[in-house]
C-alpha atoms as a PDB file:
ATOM      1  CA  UNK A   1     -49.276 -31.484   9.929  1.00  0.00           C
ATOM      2  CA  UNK A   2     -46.078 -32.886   7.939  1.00  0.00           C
ATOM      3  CA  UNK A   3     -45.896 -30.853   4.502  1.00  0.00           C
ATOM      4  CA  UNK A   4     -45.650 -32.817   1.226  1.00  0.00           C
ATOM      5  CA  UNK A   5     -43.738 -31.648  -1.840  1.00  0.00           C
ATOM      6  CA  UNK A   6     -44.805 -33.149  -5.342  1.00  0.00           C
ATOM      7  CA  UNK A   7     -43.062 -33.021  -8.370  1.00  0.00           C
ATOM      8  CA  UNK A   8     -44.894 -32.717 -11.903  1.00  0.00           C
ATOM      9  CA  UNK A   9     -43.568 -32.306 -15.398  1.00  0.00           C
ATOM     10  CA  UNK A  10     -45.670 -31.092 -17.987  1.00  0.00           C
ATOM     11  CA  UNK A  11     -44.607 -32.827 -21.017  1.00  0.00           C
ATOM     12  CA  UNK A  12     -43.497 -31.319 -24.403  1.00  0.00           C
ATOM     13  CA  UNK A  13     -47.086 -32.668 -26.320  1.00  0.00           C
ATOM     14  CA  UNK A  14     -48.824 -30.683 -23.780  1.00  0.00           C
ATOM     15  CA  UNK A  15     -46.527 -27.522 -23.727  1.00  0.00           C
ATOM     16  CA  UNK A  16     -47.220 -27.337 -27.919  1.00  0.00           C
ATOM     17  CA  UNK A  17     -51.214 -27.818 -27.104  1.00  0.00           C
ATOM     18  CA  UNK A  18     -51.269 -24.659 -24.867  1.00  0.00           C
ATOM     19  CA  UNK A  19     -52.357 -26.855 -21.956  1.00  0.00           C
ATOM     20  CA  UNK A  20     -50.090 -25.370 -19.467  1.00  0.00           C
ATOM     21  CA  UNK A  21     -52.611 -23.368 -17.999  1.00  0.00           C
ATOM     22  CA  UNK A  22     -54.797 -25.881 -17.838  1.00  0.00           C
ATOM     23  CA  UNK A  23     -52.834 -28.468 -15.880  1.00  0.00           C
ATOM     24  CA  UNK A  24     -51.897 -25.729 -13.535  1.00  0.00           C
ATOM     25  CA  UNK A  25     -55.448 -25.054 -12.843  1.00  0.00           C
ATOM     26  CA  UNK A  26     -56.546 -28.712 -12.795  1.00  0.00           C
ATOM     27  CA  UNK A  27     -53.370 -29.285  -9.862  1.00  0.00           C
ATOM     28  CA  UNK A  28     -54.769 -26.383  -8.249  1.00  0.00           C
ATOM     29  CA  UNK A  29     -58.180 -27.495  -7.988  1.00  0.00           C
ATOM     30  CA  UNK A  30     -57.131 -30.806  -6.561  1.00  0.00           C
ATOM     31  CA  UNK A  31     -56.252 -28.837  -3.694  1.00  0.00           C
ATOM     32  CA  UNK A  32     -51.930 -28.755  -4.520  1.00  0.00           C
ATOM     33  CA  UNK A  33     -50.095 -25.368  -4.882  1.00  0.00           C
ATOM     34  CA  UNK A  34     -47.705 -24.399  -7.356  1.00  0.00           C
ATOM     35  CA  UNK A  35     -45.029 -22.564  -4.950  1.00  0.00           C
ATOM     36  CA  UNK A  36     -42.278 -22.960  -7.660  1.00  0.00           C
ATOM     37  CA  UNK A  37     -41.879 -23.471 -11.699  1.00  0.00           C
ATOM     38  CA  UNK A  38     -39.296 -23.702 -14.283  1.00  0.00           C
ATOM     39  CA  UNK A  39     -39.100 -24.402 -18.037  1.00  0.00           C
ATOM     40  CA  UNK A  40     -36.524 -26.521 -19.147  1.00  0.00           C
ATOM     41  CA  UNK A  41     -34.938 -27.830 -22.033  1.00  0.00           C
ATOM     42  CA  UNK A  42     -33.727 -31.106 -21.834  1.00  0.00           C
ATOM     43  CA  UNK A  43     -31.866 -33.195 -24.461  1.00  0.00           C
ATOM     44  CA  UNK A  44     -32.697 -36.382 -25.132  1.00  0.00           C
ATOM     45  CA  UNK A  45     -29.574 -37.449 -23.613  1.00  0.00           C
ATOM     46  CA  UNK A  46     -30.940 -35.668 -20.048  1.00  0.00           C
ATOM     47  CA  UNK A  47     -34.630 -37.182 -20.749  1.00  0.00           C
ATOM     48  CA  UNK A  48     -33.096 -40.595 -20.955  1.00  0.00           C
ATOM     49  CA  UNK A  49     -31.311 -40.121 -17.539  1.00  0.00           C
ATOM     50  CA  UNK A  50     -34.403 -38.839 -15.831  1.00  0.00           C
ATOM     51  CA  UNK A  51     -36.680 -41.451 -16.757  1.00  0.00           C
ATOM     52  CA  UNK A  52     -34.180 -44.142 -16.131  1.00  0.00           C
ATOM     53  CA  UNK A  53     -34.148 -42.877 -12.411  1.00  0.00           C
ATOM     54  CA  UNK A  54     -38.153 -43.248 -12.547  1.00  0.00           C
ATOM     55  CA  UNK A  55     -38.830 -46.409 -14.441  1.00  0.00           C
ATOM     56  CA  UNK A  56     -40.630 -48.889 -12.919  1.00  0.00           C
END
C-alpha cells in the first residue's frame, strides 16, 4: 500500500478561535495522522508567495 502525505494549514482566524484542537481531532477522525507539526509565522510577504504557488 503506497503511503500518502497531506499537507494542512490551520489558518490564523482559526488559531485566535482556539480551534486547533479541534481540527486536529476532526483530521484524526477522518482516519489521517498528524506525524509532524509546526507553528509558523509568516509575513504577508511569505503568505503571498505561498498562495501564489496554490492558486487555482
Amino acid at each position: 500500500m503506497a503511503i500518502e502525505r497531506t499537507f494542512s494549514m490551520i489558518k490564523p482566524d482559526a488559531t485566535r478561535r482556539n480551534l486547533t484542537g479541534a481540527i486536529t481531532k476532526m483530521l484524526e477522525d477522518a482516519g489521517l495522522r498528524v506525524v509532524a507539526s509546526r507553528r509558523v509565522w509568516m509575513s504577508r510577504r511569505e503568505a503571498e508567495g505561498f498562495y501564489a504557488v496554490h492558486k487555482d
